[in-house]
PDB file of N, CA and C in Angstrom:
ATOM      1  N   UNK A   1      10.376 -13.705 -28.081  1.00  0.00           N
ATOM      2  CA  UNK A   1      10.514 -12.655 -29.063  1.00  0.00           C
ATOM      3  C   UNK A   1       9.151 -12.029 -29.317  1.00  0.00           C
ATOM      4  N   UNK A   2       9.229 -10.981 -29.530  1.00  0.00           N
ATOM      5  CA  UNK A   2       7.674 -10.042 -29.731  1.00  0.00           C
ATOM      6  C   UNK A   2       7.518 -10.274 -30.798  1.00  0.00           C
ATOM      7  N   UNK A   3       6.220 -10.063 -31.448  1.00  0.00           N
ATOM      8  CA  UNK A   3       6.171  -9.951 -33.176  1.00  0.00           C
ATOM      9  C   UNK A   3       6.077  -8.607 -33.558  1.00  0.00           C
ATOM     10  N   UNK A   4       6.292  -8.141 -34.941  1.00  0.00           N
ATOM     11  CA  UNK A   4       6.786  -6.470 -35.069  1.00  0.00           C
ATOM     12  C   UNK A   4       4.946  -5.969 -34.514  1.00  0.00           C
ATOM     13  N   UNK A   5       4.270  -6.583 -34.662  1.00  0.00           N
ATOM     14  CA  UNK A   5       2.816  -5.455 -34.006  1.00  0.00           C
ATOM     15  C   UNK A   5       2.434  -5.582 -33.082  1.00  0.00           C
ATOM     16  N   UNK A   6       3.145  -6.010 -31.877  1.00  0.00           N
ATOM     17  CA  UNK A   6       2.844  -6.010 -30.853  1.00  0.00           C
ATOM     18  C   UNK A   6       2.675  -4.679 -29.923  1.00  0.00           C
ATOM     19  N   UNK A   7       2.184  -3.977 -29.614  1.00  0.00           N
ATOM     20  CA  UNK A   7       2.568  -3.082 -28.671  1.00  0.00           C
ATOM     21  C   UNK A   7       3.082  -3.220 -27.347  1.00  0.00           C
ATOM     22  N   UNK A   8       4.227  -1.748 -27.406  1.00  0.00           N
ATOM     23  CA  UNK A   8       4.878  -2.065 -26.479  1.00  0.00           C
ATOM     24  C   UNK A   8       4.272  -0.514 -25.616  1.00  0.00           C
ATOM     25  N   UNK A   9       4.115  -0.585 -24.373  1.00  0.00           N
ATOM     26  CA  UNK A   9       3.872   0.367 -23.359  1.00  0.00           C
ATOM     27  C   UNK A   9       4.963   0.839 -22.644  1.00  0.00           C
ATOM     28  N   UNK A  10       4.634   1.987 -22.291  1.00  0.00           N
ATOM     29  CA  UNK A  10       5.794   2.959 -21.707  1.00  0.00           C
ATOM     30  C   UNK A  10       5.739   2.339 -19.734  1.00  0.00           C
ATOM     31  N   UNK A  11       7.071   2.191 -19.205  1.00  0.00           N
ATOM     32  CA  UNK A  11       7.229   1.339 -18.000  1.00  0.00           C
ATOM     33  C   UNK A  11       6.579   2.663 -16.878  1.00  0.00           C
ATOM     34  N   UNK A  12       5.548   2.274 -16.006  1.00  0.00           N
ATOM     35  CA  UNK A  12       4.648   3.209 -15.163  1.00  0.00           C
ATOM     36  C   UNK A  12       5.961   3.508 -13.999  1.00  0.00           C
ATOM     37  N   UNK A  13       5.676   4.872 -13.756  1.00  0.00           N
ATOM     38  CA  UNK A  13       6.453   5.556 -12.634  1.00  0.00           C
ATOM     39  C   UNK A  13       6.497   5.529 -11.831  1.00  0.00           C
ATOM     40  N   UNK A  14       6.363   4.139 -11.008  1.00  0.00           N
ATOM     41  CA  UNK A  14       5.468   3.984  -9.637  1.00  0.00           C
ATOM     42  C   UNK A  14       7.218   3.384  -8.896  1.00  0.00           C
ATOM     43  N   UNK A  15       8.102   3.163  -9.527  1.00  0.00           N
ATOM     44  CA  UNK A  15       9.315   3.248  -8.873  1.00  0.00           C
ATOM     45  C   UNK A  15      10.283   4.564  -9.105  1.00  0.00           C
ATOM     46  N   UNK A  16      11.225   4.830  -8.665  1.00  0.00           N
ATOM     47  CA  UNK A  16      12.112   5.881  -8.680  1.00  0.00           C
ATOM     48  C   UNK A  16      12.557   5.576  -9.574  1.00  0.00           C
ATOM     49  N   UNK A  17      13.587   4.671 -10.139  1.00  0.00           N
ATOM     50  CA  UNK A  17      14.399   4.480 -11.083  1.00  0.00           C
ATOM     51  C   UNK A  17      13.552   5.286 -12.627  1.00  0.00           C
ATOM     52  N   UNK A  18      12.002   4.752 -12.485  1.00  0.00           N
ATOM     53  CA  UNK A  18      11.327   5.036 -13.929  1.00  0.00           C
ATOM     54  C   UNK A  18      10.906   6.287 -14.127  1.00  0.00           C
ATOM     55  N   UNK A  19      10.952   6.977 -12.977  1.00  0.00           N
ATOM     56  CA  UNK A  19      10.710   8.661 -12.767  1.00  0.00           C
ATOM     57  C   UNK A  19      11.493   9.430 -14.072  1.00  0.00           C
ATOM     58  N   UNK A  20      10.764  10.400 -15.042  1.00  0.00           N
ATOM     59  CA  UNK A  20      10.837  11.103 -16.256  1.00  0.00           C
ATOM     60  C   UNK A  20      10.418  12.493 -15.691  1.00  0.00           C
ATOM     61  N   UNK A  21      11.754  13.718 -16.008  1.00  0.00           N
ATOM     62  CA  UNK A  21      11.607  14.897 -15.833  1.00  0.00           C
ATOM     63  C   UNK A  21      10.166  15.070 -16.369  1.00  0.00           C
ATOM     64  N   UNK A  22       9.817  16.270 -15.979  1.00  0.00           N
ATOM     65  CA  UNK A  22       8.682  16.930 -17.003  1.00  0.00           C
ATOM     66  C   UNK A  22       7.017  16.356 -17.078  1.00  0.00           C
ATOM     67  N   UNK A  23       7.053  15.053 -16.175  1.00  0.00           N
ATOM     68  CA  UNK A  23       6.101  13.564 -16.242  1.00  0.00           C
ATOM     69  C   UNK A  23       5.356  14.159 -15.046  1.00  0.00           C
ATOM     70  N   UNK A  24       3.792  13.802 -15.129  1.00  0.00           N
ATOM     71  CA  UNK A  24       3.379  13.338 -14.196  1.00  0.00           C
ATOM     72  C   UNK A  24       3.709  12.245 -13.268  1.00  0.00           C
ATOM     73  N   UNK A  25       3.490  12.030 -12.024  1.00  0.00           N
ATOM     74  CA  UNK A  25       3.728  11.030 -11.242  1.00  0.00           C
ATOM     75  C   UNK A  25       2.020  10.383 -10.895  1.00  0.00           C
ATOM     76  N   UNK A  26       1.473   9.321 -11.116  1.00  0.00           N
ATOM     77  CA  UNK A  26       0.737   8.512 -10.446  1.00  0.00           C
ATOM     78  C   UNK A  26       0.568   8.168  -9.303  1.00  0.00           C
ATOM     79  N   UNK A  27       1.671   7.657  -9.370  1.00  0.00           N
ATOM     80  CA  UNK A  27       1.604   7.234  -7.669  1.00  0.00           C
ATOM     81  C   UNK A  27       3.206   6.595  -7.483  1.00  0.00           C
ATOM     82  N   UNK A  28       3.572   7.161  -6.282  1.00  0.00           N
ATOM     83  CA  UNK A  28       4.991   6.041  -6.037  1.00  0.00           C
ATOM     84  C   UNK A  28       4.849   6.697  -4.538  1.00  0.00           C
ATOM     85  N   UNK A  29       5.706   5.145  -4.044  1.00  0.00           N
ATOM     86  CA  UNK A  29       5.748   4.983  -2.472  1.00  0.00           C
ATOM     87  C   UNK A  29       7.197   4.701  -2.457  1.00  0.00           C
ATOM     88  N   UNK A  30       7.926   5.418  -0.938  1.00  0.00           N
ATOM     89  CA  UNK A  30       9.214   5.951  -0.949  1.00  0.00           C
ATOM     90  C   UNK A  30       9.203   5.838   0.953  1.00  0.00           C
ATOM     91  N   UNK A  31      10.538   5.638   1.329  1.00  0.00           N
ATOM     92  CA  UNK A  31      10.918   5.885   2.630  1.00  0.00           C
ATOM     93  C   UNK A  31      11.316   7.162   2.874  1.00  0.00           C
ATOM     94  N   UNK A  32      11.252   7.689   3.602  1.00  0.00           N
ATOM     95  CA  UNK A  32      11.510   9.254   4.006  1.00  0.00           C
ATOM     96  C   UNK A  32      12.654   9.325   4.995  1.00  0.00           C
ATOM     97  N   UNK A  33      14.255   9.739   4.149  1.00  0.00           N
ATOM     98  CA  UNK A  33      15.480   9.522   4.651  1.00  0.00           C
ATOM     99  C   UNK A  33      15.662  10.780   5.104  1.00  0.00           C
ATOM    100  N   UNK A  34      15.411  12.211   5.248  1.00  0.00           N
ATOM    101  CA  UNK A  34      15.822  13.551   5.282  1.00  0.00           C
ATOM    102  C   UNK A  34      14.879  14.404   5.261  1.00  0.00           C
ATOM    103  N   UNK A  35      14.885  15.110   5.776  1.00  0.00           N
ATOM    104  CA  UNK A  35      13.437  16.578   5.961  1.00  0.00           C
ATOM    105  C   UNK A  35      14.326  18.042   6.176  1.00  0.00           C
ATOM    106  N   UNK A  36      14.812  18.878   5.168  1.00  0.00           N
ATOM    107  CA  UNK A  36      15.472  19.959   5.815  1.00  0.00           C
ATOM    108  C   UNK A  36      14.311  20.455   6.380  1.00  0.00           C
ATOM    109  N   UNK A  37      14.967  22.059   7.268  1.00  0.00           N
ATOM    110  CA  UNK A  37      14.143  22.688   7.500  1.00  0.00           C
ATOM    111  C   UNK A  37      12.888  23.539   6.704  1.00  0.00           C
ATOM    112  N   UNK A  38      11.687  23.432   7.696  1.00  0.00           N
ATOM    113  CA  UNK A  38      10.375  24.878   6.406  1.00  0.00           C
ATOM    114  C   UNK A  38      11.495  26.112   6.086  1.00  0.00           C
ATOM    115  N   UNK A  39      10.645  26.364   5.342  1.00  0.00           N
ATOM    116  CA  UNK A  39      10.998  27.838   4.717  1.00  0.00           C
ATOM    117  C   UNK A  39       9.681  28.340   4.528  1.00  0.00           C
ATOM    118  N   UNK A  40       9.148  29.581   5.120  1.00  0.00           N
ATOM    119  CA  UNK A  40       8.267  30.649   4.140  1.00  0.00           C
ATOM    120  C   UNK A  40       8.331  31.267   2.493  1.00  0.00           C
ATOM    121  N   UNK A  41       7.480  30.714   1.737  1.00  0.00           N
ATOM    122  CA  UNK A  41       7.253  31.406   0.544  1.00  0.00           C
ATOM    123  C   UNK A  41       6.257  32.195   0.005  1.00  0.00           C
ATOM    124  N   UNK A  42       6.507  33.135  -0.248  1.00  0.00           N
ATOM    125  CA  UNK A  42       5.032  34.277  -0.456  1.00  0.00           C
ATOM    126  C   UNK A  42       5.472  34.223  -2.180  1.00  0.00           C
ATOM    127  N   UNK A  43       4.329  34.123  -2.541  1.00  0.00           N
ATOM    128  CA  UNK A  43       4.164  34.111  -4.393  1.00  0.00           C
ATOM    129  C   UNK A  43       2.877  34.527  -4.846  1.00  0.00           C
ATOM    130  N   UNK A  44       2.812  34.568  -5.765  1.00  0.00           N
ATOM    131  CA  UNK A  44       1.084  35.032  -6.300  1.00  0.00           C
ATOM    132  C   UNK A  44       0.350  33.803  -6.474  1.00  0.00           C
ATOM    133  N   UNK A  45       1.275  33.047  -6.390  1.00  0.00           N
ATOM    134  CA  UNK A  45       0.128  31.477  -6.378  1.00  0.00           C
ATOM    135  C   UNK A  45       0.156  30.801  -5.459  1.00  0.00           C
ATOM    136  N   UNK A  46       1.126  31.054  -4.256  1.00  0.00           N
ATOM    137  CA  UNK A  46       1.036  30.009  -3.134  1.00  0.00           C
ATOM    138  C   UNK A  46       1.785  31.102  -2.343  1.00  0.00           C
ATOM    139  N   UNK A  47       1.208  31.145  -0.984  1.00  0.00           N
ATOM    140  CA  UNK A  47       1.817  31.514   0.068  1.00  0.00           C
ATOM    141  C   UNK A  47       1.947  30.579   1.702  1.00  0.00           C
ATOM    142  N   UNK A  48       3.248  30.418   2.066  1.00  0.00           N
ATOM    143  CA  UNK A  48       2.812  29.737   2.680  1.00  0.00           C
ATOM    144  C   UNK A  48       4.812  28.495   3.228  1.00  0.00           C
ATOM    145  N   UNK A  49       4.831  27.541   3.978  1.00  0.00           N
ATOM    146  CA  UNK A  49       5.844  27.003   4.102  1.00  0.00           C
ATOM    147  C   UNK A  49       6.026  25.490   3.557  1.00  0.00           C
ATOM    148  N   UNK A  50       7.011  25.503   2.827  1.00  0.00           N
ATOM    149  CA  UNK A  50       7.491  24.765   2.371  1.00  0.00           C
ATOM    150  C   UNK A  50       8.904  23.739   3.293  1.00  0.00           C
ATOM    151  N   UNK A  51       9.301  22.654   2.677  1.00  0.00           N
ATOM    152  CA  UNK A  51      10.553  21.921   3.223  1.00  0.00           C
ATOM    153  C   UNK A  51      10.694  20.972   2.323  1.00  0.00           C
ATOM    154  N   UNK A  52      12.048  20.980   1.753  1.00  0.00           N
ATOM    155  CA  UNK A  52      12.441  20.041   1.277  1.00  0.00           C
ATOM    156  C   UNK A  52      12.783  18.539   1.674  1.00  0.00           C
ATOM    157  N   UNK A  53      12.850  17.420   1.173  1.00  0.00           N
ATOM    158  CA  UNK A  53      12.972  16.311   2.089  1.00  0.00           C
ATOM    159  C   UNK A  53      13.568  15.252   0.949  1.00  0.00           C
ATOM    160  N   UNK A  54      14.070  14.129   1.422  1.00  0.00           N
ATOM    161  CA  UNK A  54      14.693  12.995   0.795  1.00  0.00           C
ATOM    162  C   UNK A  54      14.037  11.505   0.667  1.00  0.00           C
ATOM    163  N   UNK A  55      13.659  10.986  -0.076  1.00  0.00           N
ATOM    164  CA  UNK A  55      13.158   9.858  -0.153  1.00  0.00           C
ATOM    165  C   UNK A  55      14.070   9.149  -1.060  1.00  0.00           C
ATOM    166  N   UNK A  56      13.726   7.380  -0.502  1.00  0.00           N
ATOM    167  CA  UNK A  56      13.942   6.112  -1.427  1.00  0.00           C
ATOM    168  C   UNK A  56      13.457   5.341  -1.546  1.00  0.00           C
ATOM    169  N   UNK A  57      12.995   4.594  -2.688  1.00  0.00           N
ATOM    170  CA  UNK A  57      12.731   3.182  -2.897  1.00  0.00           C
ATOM    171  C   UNK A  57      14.480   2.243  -3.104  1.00  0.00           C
ATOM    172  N   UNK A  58      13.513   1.097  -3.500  1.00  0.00           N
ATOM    173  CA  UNK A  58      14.454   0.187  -3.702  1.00  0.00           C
ATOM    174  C   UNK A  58      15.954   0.360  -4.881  1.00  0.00           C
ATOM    175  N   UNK A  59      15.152   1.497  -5.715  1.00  0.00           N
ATOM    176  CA  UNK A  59      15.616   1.765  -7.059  1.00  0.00           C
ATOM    177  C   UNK A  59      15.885   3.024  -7.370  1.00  0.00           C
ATOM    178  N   UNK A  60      16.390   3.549  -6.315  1.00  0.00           N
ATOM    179  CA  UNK A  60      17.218   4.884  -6.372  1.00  0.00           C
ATOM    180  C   UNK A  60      16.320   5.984  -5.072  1.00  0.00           C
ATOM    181  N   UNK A  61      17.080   7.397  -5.158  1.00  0.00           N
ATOM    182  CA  UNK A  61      16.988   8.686  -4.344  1.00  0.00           C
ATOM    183  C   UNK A  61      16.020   9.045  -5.139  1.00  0.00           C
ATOM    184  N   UNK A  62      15.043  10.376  -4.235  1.00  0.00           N
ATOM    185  CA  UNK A  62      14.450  11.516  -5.266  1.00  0.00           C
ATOM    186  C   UNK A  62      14.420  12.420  -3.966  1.00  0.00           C
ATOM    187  N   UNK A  63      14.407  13.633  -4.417  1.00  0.00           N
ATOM    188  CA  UNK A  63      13.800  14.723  -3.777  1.00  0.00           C
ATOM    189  C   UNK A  63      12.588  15.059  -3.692  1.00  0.00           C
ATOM    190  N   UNK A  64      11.943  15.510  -2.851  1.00  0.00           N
ATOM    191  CA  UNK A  64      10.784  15.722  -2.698  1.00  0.00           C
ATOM    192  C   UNK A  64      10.154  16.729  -1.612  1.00  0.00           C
ATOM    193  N   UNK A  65       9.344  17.561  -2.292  1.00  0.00           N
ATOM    194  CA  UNK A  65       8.697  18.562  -1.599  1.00  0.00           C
ATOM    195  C   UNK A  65       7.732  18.616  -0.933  1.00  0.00           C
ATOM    196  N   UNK A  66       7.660  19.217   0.148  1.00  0.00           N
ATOM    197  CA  UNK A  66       6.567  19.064   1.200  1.00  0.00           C
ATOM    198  C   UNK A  66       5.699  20.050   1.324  1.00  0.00           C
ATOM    199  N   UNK A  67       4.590  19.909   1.289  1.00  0.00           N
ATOM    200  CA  UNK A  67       4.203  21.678   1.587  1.00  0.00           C
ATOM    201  C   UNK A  67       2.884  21.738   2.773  1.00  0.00           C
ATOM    202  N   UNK A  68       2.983  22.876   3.185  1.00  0.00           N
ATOM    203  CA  UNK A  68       2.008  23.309   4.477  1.00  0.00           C
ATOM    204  C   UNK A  68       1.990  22.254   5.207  1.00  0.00           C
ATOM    205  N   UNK A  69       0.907  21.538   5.511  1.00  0.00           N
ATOM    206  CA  UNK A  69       0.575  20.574   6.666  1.00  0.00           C
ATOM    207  C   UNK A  69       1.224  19.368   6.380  1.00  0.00           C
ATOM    208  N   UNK A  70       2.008  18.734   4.968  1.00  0.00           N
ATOM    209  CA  UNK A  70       2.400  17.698   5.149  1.00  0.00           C
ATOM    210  C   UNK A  70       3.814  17.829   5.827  1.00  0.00           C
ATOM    211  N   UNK A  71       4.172  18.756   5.992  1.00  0.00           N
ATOM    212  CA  UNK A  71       5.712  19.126   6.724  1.00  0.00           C
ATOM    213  C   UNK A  71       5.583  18.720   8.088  1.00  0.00           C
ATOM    214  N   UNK A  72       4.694  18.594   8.616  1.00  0.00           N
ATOM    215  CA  UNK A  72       3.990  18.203   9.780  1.00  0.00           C
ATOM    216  C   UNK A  72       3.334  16.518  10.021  1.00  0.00           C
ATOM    217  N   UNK A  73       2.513  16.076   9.213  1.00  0.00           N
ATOM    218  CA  UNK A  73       2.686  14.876   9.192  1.00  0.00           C
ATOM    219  C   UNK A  73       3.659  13.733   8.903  1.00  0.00           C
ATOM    220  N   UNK A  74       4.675  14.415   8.122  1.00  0.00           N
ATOM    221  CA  UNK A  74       5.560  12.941   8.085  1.00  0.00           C
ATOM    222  C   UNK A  74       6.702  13.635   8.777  1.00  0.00           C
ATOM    223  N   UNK A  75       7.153  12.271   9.298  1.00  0.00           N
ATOM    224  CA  UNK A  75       8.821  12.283   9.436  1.00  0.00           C
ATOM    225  C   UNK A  75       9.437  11.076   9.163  1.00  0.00           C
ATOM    226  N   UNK A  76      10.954  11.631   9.788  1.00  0.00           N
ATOM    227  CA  UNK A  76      12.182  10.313   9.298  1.00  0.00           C
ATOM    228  C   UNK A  76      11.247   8.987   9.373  1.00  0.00           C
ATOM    229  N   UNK A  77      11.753   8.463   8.647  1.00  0.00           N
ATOM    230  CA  UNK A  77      11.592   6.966   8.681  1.00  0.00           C
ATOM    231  C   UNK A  77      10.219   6.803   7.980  1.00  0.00           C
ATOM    232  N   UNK A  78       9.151   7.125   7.911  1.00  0.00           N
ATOM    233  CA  UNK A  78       8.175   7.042   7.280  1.00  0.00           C
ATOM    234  C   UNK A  78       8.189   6.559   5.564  1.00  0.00           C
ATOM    235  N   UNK A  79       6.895   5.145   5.450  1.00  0.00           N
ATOM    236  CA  UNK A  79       6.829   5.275   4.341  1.00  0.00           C
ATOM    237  C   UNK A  79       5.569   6.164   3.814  1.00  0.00           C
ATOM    238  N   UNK A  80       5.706   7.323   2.650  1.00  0.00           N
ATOM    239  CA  UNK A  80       5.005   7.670   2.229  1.00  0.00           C
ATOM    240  C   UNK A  80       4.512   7.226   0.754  1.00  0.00           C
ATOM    241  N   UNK A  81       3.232   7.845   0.509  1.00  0.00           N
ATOM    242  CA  UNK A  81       2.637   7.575  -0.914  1.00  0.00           C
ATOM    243  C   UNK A  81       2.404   8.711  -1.980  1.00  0.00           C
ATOM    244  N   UNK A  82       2.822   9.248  -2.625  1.00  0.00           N
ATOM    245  CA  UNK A  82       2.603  10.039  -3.476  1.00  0.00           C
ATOM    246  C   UNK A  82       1.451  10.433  -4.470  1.00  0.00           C
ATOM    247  N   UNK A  83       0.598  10.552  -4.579  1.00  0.00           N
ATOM    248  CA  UNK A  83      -0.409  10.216  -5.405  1.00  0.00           C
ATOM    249  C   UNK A  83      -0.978  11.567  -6.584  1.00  0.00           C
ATOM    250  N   UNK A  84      -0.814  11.297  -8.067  1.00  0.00           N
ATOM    251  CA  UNK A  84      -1.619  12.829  -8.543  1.00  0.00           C
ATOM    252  C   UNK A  84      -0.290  14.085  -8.544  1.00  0.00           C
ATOM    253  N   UNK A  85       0.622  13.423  -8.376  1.00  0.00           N
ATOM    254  CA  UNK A  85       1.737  14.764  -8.364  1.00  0.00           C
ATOM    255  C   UNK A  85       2.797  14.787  -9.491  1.00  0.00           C
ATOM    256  N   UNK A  86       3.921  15.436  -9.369  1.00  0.00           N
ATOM    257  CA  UNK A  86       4.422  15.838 -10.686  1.00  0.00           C
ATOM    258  C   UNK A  86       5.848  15.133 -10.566  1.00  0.00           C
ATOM    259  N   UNK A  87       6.756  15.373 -11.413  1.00  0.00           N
ATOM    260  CA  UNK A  87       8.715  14.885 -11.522  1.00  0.00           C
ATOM    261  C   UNK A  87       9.310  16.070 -12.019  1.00  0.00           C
ATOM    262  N   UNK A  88      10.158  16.847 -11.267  1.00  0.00           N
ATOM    263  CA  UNK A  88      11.046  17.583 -12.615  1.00  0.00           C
ATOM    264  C   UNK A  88      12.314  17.738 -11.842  1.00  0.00           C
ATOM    265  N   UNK A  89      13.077  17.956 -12.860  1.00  0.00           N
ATOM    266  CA  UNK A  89      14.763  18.161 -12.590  1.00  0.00           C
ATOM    267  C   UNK A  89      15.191  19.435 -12.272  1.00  0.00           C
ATOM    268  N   UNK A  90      15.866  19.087 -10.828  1.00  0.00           N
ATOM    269  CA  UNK A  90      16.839  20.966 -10.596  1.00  0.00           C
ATOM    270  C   UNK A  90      17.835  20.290 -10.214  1.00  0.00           C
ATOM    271  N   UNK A  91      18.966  21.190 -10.909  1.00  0.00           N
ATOM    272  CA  UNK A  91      20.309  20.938 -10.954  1.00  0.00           C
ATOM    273  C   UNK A  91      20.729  19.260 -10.667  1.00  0.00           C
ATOM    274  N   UNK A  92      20.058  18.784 -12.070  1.00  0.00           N
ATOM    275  CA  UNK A  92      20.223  17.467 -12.652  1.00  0.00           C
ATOM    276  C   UNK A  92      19.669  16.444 -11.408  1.00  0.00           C
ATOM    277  N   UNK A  93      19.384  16.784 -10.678  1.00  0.00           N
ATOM    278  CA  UNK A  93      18.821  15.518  -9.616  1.00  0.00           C
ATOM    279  C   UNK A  93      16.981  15.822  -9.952  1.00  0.00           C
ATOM    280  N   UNK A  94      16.324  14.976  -9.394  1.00  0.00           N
ATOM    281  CA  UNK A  94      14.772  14.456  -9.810  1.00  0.00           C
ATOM    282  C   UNK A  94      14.231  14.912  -8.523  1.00  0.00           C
ATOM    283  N   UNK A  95      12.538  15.616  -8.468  1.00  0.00           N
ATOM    284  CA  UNK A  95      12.606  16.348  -7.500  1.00  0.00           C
ATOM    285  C   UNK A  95      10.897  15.460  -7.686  1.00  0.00           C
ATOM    286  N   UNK A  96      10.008  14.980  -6.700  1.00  0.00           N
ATOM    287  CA  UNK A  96       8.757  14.718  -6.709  1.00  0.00           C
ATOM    288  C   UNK A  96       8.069  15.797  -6.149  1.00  0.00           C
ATOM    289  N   UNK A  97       6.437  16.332  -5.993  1.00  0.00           N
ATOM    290  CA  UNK A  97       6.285  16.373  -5.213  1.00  0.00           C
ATOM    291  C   UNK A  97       4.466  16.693  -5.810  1.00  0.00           C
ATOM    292  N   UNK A  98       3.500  16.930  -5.010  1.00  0.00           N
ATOM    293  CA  UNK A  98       2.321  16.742  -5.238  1.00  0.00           C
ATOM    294  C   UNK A  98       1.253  17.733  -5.551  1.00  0.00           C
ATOM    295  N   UNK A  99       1.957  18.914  -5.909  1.00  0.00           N
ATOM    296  CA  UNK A  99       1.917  20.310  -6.484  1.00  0.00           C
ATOM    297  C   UNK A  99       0.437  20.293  -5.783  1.00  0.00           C
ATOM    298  N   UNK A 100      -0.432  20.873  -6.531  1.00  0.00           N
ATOM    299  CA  UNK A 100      -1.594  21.742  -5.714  1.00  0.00           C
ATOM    300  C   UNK A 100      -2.478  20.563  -5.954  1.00  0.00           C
ATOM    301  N   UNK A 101      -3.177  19.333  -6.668  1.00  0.00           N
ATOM    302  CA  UNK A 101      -3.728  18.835  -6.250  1.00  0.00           C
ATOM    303  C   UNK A 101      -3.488  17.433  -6.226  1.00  0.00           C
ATOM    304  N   UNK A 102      -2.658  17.113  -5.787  1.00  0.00           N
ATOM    305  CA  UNK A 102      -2.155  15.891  -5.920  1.00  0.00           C
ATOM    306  C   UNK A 102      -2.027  15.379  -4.429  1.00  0.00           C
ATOM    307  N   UNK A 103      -1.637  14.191  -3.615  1.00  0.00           N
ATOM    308  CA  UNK A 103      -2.051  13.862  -2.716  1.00  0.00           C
ATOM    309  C   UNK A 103      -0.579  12.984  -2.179  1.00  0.00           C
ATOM    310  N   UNK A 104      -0.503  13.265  -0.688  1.00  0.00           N
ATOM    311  CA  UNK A 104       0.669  12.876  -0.226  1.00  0.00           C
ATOM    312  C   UNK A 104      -0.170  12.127   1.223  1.00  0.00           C
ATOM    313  N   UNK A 105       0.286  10.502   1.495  1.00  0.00           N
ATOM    314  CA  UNK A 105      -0.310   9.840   2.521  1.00  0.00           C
ATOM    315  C   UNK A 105       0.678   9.205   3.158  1.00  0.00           C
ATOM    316  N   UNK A 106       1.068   9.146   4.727  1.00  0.00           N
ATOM    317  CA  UNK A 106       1.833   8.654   5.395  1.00  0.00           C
ATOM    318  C   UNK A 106       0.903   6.711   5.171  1.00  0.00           C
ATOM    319  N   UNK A 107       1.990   6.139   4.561  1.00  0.00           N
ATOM    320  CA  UNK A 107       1.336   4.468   4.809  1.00  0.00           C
ATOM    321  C   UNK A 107       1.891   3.805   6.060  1.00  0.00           C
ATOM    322  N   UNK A 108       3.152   4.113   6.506  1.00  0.00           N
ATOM    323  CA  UNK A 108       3.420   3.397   7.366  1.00  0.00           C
ATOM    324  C   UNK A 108       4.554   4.512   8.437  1.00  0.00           C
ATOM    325  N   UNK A 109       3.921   4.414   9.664  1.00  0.00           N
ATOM    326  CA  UNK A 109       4.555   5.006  10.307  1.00  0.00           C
ATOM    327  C   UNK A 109       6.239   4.706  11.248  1.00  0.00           C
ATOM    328  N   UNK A 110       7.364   5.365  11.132  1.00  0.00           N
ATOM    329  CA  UNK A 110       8.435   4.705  12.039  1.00  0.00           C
ATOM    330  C   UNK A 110       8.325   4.691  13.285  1.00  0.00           C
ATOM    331  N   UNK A 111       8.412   3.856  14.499  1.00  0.00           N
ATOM    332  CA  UNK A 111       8.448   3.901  15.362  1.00  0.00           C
ATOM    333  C   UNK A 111       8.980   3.595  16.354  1.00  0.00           C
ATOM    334  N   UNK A 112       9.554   4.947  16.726  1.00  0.00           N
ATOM    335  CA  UNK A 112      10.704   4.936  17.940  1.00  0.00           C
ATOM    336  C   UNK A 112      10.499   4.518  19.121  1.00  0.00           C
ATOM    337  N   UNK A 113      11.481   3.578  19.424  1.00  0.00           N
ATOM    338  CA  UNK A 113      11.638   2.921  21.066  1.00  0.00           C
ATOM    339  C   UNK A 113      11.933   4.051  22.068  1.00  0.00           C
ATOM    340  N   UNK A 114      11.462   4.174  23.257  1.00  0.00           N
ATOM    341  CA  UNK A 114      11.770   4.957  24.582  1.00  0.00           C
ATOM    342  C   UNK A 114      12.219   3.974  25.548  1.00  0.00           C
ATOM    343  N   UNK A 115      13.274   4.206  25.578  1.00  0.00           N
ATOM    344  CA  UNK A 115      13.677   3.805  27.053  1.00  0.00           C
ATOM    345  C   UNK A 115      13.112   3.794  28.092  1.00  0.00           C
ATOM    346  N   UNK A 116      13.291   2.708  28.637  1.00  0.00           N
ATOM    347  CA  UNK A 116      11.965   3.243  30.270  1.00  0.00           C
ATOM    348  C   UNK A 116      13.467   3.130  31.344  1.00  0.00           C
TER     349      UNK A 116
END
């Protein structure tokens, strides 16, 4: 049992399940289940291609955005790391992604067998 002055801390976002619209993200690491295709976006603050993509941990889905060169470094199967990026909700599902300075790192790469 706690005693009433104990403090209690808010649970860190470093899994999916604890992901909060509107929140910064720290850091969370995710498998990379889905990559639609880039898209071109021209805006007054970013120009340039984007792709949406699918990740999981152990503790649920998120969406997550890719932009310019990381659309290029990861693919299926990859675990990635998130680092410095943001959470928000479109059309009620949870969307990650590492907005302008936040940092996205392939940790572990999948790797496909070739037939010989």
């Amino acid at each position: 049992m706690n005693p009433p002055h104990a403090l209690t801390w808010p649970t860190p976002a470093r899994r999916i399940a604890n992901l909060q619209p509107n929140t910064p993200v720290k850091r969370l690491e995710m498998v990379i289940l889905r990559i639609y295709p880039r898209r071109l976006i021209v805006s007054p603050s970013y120009t340039g291609y984007v792709a949406a993509a699918c990740g999981r941990d152990d503790t649920g889905l998120v969406g997550l955005v890719l932009w310019g060169e990381q659309i290029e470094a990861v693919t299926l199967g990859d675990i990635v790391r998130l680092e410095s990026g943001w959470c928000r909700s479109r059309d009620g599902a949870l969307v990650v992604s590492t907005g302008k300075h936040g940092r996205l790192t392939v940790v572990k790469s999948f790797e496909r067998k070739t037939e010989d």
